[in-house]
C-alpha atoms as a PDB file:
ATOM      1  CA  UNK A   1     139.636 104.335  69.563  1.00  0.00           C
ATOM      2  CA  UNK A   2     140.597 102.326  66.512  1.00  0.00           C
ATOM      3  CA  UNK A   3     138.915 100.512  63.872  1.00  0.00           C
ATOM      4  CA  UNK A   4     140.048  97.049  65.642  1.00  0.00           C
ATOM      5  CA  UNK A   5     139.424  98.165  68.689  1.00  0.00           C
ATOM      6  CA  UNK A   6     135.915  99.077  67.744  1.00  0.00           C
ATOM      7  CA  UNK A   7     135.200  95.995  66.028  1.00  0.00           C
ATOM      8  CA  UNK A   8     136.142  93.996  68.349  1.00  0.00           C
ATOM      9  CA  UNK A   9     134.006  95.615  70.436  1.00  0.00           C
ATOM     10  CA  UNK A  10     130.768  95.353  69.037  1.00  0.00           C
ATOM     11  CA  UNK A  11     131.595  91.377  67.742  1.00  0.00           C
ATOM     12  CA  UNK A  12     131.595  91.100  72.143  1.00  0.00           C
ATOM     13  CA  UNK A  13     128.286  93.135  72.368  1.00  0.00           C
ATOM     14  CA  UNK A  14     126.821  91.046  69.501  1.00  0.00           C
ATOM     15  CA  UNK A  15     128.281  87.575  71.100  1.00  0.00           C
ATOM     16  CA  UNK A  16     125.683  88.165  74.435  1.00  0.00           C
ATOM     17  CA  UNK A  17     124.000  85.144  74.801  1.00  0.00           C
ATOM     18  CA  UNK A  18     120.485  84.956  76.364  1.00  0.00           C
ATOM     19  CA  UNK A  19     119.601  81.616  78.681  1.00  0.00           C
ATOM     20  CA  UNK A  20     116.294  80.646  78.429  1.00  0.00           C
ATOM     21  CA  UNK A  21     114.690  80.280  82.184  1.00  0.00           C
ATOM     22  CA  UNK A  22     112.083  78.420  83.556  1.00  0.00           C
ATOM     23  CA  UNK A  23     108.948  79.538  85.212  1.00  0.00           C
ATOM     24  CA  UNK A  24     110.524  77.798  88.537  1.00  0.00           C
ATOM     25  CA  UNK A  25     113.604  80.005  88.406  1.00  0.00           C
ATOM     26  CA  UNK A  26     111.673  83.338  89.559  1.00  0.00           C
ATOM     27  CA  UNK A  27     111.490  81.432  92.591  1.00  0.00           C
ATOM     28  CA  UNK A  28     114.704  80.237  93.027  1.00  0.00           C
ATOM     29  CA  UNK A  29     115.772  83.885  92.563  1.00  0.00           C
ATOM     30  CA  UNK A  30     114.325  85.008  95.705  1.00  0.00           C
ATOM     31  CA  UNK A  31     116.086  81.881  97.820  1.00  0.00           C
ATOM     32  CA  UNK A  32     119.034  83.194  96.645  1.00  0.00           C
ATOM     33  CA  UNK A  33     118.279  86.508  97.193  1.00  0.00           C
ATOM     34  CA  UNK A  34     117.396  86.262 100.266  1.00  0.00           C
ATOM     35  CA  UNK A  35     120.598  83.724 101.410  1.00  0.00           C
ATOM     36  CA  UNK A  36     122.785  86.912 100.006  1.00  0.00           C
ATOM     37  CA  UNK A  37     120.586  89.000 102.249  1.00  0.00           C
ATOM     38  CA  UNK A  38     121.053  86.985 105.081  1.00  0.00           C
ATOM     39  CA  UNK A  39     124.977  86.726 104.296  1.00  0.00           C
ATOM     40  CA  UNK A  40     125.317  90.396 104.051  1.00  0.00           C
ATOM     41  CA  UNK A  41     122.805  91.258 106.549  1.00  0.00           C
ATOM     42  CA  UNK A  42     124.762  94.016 108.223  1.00  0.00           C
ATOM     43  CA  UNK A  43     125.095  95.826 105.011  1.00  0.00           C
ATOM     44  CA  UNK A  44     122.025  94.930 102.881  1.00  0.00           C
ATOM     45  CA  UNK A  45     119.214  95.732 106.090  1.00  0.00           C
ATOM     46  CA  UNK A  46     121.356  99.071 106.351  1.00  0.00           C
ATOM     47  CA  UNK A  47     120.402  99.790 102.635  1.00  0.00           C
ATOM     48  CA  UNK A  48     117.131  98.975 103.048  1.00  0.00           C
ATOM     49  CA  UNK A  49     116.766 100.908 105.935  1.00  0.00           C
ATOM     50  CA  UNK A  50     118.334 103.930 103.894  1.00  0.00           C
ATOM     51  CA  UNK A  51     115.663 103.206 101.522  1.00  0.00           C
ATOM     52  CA  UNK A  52     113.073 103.438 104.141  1.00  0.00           C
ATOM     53  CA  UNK A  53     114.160 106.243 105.631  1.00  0.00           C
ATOM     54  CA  UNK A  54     114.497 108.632 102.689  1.00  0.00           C
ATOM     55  CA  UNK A  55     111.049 107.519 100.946  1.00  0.00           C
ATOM     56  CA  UNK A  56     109.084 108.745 104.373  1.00  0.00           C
ATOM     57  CA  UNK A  57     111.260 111.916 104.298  1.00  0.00           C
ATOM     58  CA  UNK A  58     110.454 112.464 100.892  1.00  0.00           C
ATOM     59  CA  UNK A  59     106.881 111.888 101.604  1.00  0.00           C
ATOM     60  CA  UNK A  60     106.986 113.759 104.450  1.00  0.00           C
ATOM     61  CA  UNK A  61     108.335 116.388 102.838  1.00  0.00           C
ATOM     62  CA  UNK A  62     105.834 116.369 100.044  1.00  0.00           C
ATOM     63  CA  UNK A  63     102.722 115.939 102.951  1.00  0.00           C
ATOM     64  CA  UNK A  64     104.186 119.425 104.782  1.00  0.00           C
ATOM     65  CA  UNK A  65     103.715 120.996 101.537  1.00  0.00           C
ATOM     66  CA  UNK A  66     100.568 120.332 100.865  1.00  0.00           C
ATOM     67  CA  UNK A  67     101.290 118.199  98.084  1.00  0.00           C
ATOM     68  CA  UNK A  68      99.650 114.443  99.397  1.00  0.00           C
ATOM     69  CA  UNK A  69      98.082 114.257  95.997  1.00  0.00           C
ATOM     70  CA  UNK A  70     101.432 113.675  94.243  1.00  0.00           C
ATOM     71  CA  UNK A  71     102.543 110.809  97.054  1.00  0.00           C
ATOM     72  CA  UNK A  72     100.753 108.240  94.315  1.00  0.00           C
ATOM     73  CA  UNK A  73     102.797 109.573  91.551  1.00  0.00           C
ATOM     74  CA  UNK A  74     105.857 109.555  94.175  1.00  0.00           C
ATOM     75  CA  UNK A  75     105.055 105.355  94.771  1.00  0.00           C
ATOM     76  CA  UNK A  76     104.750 105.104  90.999  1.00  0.00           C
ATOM     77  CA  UNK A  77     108.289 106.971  90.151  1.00  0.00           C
ATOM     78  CA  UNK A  78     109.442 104.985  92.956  1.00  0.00           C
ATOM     79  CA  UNK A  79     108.558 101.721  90.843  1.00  0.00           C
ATOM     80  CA  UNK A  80     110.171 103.134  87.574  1.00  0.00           C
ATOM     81  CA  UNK A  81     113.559 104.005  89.362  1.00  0.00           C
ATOM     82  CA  UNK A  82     113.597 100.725  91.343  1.00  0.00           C
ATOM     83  CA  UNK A  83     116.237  99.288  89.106  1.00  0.00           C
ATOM     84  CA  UNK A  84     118.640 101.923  89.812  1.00  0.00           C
ATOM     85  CA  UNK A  85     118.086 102.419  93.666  1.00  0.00           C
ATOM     86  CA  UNK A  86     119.086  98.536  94.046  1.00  0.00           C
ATOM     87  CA  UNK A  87     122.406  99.196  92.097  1.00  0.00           C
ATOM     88  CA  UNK A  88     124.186  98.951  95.605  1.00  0.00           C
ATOM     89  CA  UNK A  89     122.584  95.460  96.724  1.00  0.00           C
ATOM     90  CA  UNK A  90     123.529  94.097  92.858  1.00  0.00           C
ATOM     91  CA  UNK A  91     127.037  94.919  93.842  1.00  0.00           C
ATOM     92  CA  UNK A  92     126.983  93.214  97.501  1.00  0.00           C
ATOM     93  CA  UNK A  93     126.093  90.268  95.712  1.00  0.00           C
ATOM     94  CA  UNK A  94     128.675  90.392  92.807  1.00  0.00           C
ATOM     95  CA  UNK A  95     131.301  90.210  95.764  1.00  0.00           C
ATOM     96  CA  UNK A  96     129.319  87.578  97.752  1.00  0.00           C
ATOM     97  CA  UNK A  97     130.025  85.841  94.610  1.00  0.00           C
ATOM     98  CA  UNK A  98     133.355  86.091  94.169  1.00  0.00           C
ATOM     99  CA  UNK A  99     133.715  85.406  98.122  1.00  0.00           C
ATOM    100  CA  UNK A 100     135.597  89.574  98.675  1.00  0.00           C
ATOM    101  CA  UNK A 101     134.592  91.200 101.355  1.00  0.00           C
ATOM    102  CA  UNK A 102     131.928  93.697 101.954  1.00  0.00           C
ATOM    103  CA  UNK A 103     131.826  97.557 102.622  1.00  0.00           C
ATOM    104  CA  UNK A 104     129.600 100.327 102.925  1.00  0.00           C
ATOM    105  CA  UNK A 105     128.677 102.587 100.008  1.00  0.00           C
ATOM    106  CA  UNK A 106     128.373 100.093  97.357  1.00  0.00           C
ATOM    107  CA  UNK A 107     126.029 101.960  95.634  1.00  0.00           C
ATOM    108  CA  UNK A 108     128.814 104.461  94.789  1.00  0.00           C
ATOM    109  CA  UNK A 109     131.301 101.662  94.409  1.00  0.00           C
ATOM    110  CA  UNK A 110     128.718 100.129  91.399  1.00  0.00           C
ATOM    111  CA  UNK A 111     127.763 103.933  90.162  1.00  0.00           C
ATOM    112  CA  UNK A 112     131.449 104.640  89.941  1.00  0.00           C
ATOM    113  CA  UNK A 113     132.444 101.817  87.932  1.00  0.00           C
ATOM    114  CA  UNK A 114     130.718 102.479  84.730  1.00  0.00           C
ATOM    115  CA  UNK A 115     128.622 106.007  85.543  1.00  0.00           C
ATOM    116  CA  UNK A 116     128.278 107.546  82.289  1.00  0.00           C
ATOM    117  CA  UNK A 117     126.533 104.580  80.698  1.00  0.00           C
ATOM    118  CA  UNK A 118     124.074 103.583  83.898  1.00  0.00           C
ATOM    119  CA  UNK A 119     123.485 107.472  83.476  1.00  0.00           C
ATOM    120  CA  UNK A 120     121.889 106.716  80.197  1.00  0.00           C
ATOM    121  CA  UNK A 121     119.809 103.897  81.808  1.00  0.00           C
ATOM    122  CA  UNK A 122     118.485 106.756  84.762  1.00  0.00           C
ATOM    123  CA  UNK A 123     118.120 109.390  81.875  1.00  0.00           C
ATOM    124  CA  UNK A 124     115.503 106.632  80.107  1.00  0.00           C
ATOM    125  CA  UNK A 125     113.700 105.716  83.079  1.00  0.00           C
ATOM    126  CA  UNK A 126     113.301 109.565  84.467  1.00  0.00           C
ATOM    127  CA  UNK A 127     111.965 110.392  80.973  1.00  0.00           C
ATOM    128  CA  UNK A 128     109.556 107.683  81.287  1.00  0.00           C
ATOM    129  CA  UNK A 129     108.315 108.987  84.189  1.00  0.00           C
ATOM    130  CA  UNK A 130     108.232 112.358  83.278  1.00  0.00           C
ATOM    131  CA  UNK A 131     105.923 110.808  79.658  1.00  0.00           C
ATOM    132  CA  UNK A 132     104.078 109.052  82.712  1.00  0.00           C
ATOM    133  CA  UNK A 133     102.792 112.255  84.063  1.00  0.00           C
ATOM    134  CA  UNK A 134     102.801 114.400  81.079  1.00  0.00           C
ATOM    135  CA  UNK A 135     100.278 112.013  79.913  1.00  0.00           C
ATOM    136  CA  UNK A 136      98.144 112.207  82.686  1.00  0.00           C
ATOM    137  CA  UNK A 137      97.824 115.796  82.522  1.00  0.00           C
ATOM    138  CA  UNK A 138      96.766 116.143  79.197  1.00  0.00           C
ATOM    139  CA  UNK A 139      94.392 112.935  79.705  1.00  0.00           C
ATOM    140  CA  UNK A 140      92.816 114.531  82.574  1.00  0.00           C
ATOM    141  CA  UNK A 141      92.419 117.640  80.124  1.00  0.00           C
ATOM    142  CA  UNK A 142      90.687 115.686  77.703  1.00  0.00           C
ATOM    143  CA  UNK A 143      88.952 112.818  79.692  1.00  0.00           C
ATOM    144  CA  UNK A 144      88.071 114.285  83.063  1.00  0.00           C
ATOM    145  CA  UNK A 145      84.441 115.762  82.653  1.00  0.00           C
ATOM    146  CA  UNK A 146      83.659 117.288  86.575  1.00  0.00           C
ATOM    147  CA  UNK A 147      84.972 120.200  88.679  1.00  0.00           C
ATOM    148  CA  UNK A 148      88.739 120.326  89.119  1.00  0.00           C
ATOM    149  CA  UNK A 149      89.142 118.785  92.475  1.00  0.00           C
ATOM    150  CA  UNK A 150      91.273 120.193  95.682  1.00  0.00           C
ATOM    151  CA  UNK A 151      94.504 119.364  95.582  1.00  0.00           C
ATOM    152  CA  UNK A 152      94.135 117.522  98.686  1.00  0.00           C
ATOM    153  CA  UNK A 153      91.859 115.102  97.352  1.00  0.00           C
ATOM    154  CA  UNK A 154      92.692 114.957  93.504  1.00  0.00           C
ATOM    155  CA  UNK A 155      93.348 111.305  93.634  1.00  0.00           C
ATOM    156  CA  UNK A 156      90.760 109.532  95.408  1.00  0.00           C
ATOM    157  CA  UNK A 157      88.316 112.245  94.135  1.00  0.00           C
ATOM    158  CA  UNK A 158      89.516 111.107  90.411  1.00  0.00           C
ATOM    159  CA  UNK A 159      91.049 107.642  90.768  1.00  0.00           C
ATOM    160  CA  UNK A 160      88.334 106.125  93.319  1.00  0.00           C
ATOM    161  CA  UNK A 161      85.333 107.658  93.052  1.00  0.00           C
ATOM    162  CA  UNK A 162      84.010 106.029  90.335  1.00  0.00           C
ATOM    163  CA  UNK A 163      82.851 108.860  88.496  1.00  0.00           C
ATOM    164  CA  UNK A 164      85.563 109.164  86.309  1.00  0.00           C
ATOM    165  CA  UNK A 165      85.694 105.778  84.905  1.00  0.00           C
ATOM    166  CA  UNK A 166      87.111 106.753  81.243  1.00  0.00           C
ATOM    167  CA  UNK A 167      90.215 108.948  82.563  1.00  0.00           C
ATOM    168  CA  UNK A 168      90.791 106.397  84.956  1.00  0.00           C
ATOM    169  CA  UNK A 169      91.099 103.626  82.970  1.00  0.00           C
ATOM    170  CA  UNK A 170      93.239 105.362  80.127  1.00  0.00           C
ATOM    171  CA  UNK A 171      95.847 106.580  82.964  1.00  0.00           C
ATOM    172  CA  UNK A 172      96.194 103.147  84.010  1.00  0.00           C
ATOM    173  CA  UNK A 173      96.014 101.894  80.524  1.00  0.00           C
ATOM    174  CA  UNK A 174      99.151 104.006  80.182  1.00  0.00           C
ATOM    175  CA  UNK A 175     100.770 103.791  83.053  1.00  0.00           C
ATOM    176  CA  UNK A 176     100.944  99.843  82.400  1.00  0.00           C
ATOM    177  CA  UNK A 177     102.168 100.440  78.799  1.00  0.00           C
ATOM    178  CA  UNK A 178     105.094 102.553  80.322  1.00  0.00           C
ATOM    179  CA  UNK A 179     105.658 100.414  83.310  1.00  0.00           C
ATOM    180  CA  UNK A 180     106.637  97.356  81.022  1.00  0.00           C
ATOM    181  CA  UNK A 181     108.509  99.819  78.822  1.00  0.00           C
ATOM    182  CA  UNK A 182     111.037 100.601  81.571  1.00  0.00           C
ATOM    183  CA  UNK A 183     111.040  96.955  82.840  1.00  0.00           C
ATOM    184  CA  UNK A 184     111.935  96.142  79.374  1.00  0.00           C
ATOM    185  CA  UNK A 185     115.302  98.403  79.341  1.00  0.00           C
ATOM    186  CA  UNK A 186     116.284  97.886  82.930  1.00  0.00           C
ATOM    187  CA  UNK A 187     115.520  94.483  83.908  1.00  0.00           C
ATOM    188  CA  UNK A 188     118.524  93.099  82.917  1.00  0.00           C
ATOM    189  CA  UNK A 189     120.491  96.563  81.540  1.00  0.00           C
ATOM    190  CA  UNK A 190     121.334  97.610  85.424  1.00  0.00           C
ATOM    191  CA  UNK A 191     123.805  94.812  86.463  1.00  0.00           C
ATOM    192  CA  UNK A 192     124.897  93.928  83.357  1.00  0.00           C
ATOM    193  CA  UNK A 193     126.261  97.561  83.168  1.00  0.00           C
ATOM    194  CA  UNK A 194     127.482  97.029  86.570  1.00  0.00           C
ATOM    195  CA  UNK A 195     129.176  93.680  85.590  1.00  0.00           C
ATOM    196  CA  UNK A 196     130.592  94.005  82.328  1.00  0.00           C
ATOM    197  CA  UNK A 197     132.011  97.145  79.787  1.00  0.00           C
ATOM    198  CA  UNK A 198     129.073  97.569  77.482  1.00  0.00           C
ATOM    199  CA  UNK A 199     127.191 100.524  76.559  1.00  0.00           C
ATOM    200  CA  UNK A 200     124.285 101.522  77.777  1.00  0.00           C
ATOM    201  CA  UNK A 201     121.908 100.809  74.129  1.00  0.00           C
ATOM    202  CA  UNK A 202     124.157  97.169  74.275  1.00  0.00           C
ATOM    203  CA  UNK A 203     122.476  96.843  77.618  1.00  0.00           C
ATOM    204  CA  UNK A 204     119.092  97.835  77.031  1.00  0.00           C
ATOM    205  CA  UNK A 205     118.736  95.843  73.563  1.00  0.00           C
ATOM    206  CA  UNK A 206     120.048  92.736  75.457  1.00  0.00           C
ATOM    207  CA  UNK A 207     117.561  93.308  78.086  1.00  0.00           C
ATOM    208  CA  UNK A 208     114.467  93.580  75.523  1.00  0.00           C
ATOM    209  CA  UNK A 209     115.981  90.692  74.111  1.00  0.00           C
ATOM    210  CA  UNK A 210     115.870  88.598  77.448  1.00  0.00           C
ATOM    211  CA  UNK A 211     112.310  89.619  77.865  1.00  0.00           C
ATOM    212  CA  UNK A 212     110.971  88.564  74.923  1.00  0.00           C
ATOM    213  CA  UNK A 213     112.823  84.969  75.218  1.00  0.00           C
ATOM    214  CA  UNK A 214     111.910  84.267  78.465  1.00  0.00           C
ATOM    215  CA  UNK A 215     108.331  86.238  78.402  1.00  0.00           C
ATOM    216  CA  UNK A 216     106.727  83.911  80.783  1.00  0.00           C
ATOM    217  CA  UNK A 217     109.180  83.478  83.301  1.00  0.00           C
ATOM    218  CA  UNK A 218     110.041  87.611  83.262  1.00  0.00           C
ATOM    219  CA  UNK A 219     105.941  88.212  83.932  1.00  0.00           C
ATOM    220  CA  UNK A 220     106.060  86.149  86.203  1.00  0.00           C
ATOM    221  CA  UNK A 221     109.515  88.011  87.711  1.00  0.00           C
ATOM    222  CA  UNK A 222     107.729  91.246  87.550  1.00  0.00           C
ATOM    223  CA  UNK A 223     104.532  90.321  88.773  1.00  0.00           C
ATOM    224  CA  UNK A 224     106.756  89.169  92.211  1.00  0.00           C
ATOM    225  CA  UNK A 225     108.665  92.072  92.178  1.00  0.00           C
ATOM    226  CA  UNK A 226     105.556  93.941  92.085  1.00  0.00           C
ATOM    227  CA  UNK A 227     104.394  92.076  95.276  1.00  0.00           C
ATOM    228  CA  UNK A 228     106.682  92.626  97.255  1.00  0.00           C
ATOM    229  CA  UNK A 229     107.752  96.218  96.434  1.00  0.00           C
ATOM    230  CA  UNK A 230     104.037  96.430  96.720  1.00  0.00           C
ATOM    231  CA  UNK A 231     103.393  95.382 100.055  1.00  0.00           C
ATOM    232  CA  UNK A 232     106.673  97.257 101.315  1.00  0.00           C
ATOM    233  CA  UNK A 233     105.073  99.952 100.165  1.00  0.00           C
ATOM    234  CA  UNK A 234     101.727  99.810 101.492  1.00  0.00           C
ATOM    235  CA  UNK A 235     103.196  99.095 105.290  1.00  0.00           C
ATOM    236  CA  UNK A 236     104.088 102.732 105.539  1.00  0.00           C
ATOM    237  CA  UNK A 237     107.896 102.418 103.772  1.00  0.00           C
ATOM    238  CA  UNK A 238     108.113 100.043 106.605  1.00  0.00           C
ATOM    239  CA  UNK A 239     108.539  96.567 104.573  1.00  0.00           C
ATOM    240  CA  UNK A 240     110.844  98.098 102.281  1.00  0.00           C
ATOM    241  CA  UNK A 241     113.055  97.197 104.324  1.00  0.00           C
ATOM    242  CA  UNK A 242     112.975  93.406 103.804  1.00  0.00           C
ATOM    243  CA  UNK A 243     111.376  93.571 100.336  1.00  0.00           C
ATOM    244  CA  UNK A 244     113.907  95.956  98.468  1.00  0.00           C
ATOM    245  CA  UNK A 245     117.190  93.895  99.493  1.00  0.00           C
ATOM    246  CA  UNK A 246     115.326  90.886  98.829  1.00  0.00           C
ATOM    247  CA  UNK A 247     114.290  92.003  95.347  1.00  0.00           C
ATOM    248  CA  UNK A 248     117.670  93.649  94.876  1.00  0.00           C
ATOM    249  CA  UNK A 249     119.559  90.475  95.447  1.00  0.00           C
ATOM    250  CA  UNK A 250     117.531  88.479  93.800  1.00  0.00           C
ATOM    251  CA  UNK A 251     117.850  90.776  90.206  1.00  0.00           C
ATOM    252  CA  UNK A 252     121.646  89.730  90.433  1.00  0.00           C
ATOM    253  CA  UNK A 253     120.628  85.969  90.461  1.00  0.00           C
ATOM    254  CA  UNK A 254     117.888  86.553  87.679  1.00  0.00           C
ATOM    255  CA  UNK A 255     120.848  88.492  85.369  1.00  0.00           C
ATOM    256  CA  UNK A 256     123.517  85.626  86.067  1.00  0.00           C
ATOM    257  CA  UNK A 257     120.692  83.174  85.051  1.00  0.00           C
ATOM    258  CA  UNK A 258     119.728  84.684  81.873  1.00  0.00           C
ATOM    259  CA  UNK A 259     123.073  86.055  80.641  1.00  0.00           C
ATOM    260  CA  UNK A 260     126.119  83.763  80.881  1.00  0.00           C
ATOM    261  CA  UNK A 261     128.963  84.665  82.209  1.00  0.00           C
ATOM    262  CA  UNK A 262     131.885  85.923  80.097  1.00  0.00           C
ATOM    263  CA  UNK A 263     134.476  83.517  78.839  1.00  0.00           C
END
C-alpha cells in the first residue's frame, strides 16, 4: 500500500463521527428490531432457533460429561461472545435496509466480508473470557477458605451458599469489570466491521468512544440486552429464540444511530 493510500486511510478512520443518543432511543432500538424480525421472520426465527439448538447441545454435551459445574461459566462466555454470534442477524438487517433480498447463511455472508479484522474482535473477546476464568481460579486459590467441593456442586456450593462471601463477591467484582470491558470493544466494533473497511483497533477505539459519549443511554442498552439475553437464557435456551434476533436486530439500529452513515 502507498503512502497516499495509507493516509487517506486513516484521515477516514479519524473522520468517524459519534451521534449522541438519547435515553429514549434504547427503546426505539428494540421496535425496530423487532419490525426487522418480523420482516425477516423466516430467516431471523431460523437463526435463533440455530442458536437454541446448539447452546442445549453444548450443554448437553457438557451435562453427559459430568461437567454441570462449568454450564455457569458456559452462560457467561455465552454473554461475552454475544456480539459475534448475532453477526448474521446484523447482516439481515443491513439488506432489509437497503430493501435486497434475503438468504440463508448470512452469518458467513457478514464473516466473509471482512474476516480477518472481526477475527481480531473474537480473538479479544475469547481472551477476555479466558482472563474471566483464569481469574477465578486463582481467586478461588486465594479467597476460598473450605473443602474443595465436588465437581457436581462447585457452584452453588461456592456461589450460593453463603459461606464464601469474600470469593464470591471478588469473582463477580471481576466478572463485571470484564463484562463492560468487552461491551466496550464490541458494542459498536461488530457491525461497523461488517458495514464499512476499517480495522479492527479503528473499530474498537470508535466503539469505546461511543460508550463514553453516550454513557447513559449505552447502560441503559446493556442493561436491556442483559434482560432479555437473560431471560432467554433462564427458559431453558428456549427464549433465545425471540430474545437473540430481537437483540441482534436491534444492535444494527443502535450502530446506525450512533455512527452516521458514510458520505
Amino acid at each position: 500500500m502507498t503512502e497516499t493510500a495509507v493516509a487517506e486511510q486513516q484521515a477516514r478512520q479519524e473522520a468517524i463521527r459519534i451521534n449522541r443518543v438519547s435515553l429514549d432511543q434504547p427503546w426505539e432500538w428494540l421496535d425496530k428490531g423487532w419490525h426487522d424480525m418480523i420482516r425477516a421472520r423466516k430467516y431471523s426465527l431460523t437463526y435463533g432457533a440455530v442458536i437454541v439448538l446448539l447452546s442445549g447441545l453444548i450443554t448437553l454435551g457438557f451435562v453427559n460429561e459430568g461437567l454441570t459445574f462449568m454450564v455457569p461459566f458456559l452462560i457467561a462466555g455465552f454473554y461475552l461472545l454475544a456480539p459475534i454470534i448475532g453477526l448474521g442477524l446484523y447482516q439481515m438487517s443491513a439488506h432489509l435496509e437497503r430493501g435486497e433480498k434475503l438468504h440463508f447463511c448470512h452469518f458467513l455472508e457478514a464473516w466473509k466480508g471482512n474476516q480477518a479484522q472481526l477475527g481480531v474482535i473474537t480473538a479479544g473477546l475469547l481472551i477476555i473470557m479466558q482472563l474471566w476464568m483464569m481469574s477465578n481460579f486463582v481467586l478461588f486459590a486465594l479467597l476460598y477458605t473450605g473443602m474443595h467441593p465436588p465437581l457436581e456442586n462447585f457452584f452453588s456450593t461456592v456461589f450460593l451458599s453463603g459461606q464464601n462471601n469474600i470469593f464470591a463477591l471478588a469473582s463477580i467484582s471481576v466478572g463485571f469489570v470484564l463484562a463492560w470491558v468487552a461491551y466496550a470493544i464490541s458494542a459498536i466494533s461488530v457491525p461497523m466491521l461488517m458495514d464499512r473497511d476499517v480495522d479492527g483497533f479503528t473499530a474498537i477505539r470508535t466503539s469505546v468512544r461511543a460508550i463514553i459519549e453516550n454513557w447513559q443511554a449505552m447502560t441503559l442498552w446493556a442493561g436491556l440486552i442483559v434482560l432479555f439475553i437473560a431471560l432467554g437464557l433462564m427458559s431453558f435456551y428456549i427464549g433465545l429464540f425471540i430474545a437473540m434476533p430481537l437483540v441482534g436486530h436491534a444492535t444494527w439500529h443502535a450502530y446506525r444511530d450512533i455512527v452516521p452513515q458514510e458520505d
